[in-house]
C-alpha atoms as a PDB file:
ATOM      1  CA  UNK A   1       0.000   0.000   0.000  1.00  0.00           C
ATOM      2  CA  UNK A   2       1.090   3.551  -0.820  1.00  0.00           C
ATOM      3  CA  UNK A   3       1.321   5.604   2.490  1.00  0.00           C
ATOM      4  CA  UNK A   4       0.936   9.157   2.613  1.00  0.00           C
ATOM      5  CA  UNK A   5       4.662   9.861   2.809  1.00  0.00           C
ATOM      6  CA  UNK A   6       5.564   8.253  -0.011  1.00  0.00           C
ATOM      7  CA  UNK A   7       2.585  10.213  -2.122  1.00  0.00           C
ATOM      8  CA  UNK A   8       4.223  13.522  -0.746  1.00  0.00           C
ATOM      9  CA  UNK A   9       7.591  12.690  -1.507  1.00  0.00           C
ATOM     10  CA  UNK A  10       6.542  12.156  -5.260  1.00  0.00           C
ATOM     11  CA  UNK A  11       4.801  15.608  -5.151  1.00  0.00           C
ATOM     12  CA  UNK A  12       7.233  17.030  -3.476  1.00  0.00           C
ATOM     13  CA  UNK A  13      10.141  15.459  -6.030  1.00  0.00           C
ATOM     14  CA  UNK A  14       7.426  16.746  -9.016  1.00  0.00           C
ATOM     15  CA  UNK A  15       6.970  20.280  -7.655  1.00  0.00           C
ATOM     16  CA  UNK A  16      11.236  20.440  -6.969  1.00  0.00           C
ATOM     17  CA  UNK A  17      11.630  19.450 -10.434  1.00  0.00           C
ATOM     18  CA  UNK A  18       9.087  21.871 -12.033  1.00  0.00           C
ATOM     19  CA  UNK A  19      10.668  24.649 -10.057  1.00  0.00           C
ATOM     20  CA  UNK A  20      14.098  23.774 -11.104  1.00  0.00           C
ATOM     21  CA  UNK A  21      13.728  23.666 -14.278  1.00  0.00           C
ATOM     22  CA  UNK A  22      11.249  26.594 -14.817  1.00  0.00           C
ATOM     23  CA  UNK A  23      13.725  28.980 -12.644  1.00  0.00           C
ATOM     24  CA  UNK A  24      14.761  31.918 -14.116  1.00  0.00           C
ATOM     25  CA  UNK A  25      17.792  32.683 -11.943  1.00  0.00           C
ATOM     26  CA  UNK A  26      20.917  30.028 -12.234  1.00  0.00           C
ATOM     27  CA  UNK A  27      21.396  30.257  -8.515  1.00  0.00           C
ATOM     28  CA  UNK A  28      18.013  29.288  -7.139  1.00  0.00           C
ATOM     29  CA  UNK A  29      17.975  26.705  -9.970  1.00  0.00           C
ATOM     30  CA  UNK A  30      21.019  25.517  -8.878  1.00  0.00           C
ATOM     31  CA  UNK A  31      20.057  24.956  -5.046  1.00  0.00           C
ATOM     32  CA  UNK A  32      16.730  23.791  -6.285  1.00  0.00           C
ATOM     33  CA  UNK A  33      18.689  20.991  -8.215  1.00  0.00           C
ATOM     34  CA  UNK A  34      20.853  20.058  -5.222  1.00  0.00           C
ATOM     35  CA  UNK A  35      17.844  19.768  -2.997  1.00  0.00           C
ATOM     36  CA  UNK A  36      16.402  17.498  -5.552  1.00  0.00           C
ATOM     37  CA  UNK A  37      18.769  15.292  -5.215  1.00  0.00           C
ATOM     38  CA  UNK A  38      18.603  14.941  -1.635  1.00  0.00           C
ATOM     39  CA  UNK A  39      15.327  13.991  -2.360  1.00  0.00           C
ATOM     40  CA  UNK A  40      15.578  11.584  -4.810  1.00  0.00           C
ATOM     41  CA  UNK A  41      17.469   9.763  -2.083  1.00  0.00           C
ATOM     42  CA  UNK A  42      15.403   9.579  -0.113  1.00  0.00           C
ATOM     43  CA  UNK A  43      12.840   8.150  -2.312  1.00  0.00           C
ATOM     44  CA  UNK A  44      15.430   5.778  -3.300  1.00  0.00           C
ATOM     45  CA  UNK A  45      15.850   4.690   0.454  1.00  0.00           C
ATOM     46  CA  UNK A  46      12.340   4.340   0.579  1.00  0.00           C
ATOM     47  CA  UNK A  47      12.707   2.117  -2.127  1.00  0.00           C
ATOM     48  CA  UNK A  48      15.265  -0.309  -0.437  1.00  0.00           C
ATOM     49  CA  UNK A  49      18.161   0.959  -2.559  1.00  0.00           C
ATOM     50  CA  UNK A  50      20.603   2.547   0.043  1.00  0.00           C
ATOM     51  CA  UNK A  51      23.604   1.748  -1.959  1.00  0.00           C
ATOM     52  CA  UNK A  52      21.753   3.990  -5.051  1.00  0.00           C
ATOM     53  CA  UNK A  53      20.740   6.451  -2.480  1.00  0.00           C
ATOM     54  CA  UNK A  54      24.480   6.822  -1.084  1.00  0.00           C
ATOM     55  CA  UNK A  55      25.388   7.308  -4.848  1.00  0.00           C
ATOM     56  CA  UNK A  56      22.621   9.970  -5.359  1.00  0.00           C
ATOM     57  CA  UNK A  57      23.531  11.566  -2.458  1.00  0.00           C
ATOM     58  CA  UNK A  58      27.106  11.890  -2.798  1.00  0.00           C
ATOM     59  CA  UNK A  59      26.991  12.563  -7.000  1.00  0.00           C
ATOM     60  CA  UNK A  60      23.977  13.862  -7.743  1.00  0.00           C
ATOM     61  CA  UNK A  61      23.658  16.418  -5.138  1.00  0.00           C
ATOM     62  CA  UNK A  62      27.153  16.941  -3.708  1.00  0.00           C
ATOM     63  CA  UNK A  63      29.775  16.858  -6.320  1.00  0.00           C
ATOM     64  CA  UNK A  64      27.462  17.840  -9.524  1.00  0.00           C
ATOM     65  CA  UNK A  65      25.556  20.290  -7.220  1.00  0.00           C
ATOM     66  CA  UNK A  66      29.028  22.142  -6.591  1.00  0.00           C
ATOM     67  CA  UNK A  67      30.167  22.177  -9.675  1.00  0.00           C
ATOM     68  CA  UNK A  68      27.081  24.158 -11.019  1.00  0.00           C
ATOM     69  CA  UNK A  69      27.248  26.159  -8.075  1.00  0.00           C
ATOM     70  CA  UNK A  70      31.068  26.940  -8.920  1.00  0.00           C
ATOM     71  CA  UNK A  71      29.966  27.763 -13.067  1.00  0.00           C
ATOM     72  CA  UNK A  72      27.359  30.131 -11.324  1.00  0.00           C
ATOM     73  CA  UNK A  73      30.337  31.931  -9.706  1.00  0.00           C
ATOM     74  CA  UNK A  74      32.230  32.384 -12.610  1.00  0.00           C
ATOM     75  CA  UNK A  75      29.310  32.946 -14.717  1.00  0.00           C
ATOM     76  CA  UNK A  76      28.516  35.772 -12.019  1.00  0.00           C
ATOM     77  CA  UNK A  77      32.003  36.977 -12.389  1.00  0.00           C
ATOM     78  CA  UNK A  78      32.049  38.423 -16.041  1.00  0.00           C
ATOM     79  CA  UNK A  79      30.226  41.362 -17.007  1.00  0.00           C
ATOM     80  CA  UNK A  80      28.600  39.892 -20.179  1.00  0.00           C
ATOM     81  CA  UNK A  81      27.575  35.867 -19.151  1.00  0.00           C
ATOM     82  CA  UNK A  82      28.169  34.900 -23.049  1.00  0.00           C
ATOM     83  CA  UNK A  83      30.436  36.361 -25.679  1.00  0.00           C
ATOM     84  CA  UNK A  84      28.812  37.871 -28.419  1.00  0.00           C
ATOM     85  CA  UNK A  85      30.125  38.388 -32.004  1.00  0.00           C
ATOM     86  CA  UNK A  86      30.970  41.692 -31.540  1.00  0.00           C
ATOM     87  CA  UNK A  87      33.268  41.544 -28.298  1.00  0.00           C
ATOM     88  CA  UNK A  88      34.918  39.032 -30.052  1.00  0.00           C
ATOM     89  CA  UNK A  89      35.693  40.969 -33.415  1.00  0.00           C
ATOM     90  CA  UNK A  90      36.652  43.830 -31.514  1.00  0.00           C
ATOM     91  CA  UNK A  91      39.600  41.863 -29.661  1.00  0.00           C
ATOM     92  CA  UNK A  92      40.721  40.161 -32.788  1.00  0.00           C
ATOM     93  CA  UNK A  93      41.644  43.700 -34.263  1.00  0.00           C
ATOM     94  CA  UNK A  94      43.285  44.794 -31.679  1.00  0.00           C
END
C-alpha cells in the first residue's frame, strides 16, 4: 500500500523538479537541483536501494551540485555571461 509519505515525496520530487527547471535565476535553480537530489534519495531509500541512495547523495547532489554552483560563480564573475560576435571581433583587431 502507498502511504501518505511516499505520495508527498513524489509531489514534493514533481513540484522540486518543475521549479528547477522553470527557474529563471541560475542560482536558485542551482540549489533547487541540489535539494532534488537529496530527495531523490530519499525516495530511493524508501525504495530499499541505500547503496543507489548513497550514490545519489554523494553525485547527484554533492559533487554535480558544486560544480554548477562553482559555473554560477564564474558565470557571475564576467560582465557579459556569453560572448557575443561583436566583443569578439573587436579583440581580434586589436
Amino acid at each position: 500500500m502507498i502511504g501518505v509519505f511516499d505520495i508527498l515525496l513524489v509531489g514534493t520530487l514533481l513540484w522540486i523538479a518543475f521549479g528547477s527547471l522553470n527557474e529563471n535565476k541560475l542560482f536558485k535553480s542551482v540549489v533547487m537541483f541540489i535539494i532534488f537530489g537529496l530527495f531523490m534519495a530519499i525516495a530511493w531509500i524508501r525504495l530499499g536501494s541505500p547503496d543507489v541512495a548513497l550514490a545519489e547523495a554523494a553525485i547527484g547532489a554533492g559533487a554535480t551540485g558544486a560544480l554548477m554552483l562553482d559555473a554560477v560563480g564564474h558565470l557571475r564573475s564576467r560582465a557579459t555571461p556569453y560572448p557575443t560576435g561583436h566583443e569578439s571581433r573587436e579583440s581580434d583587431d586589436g
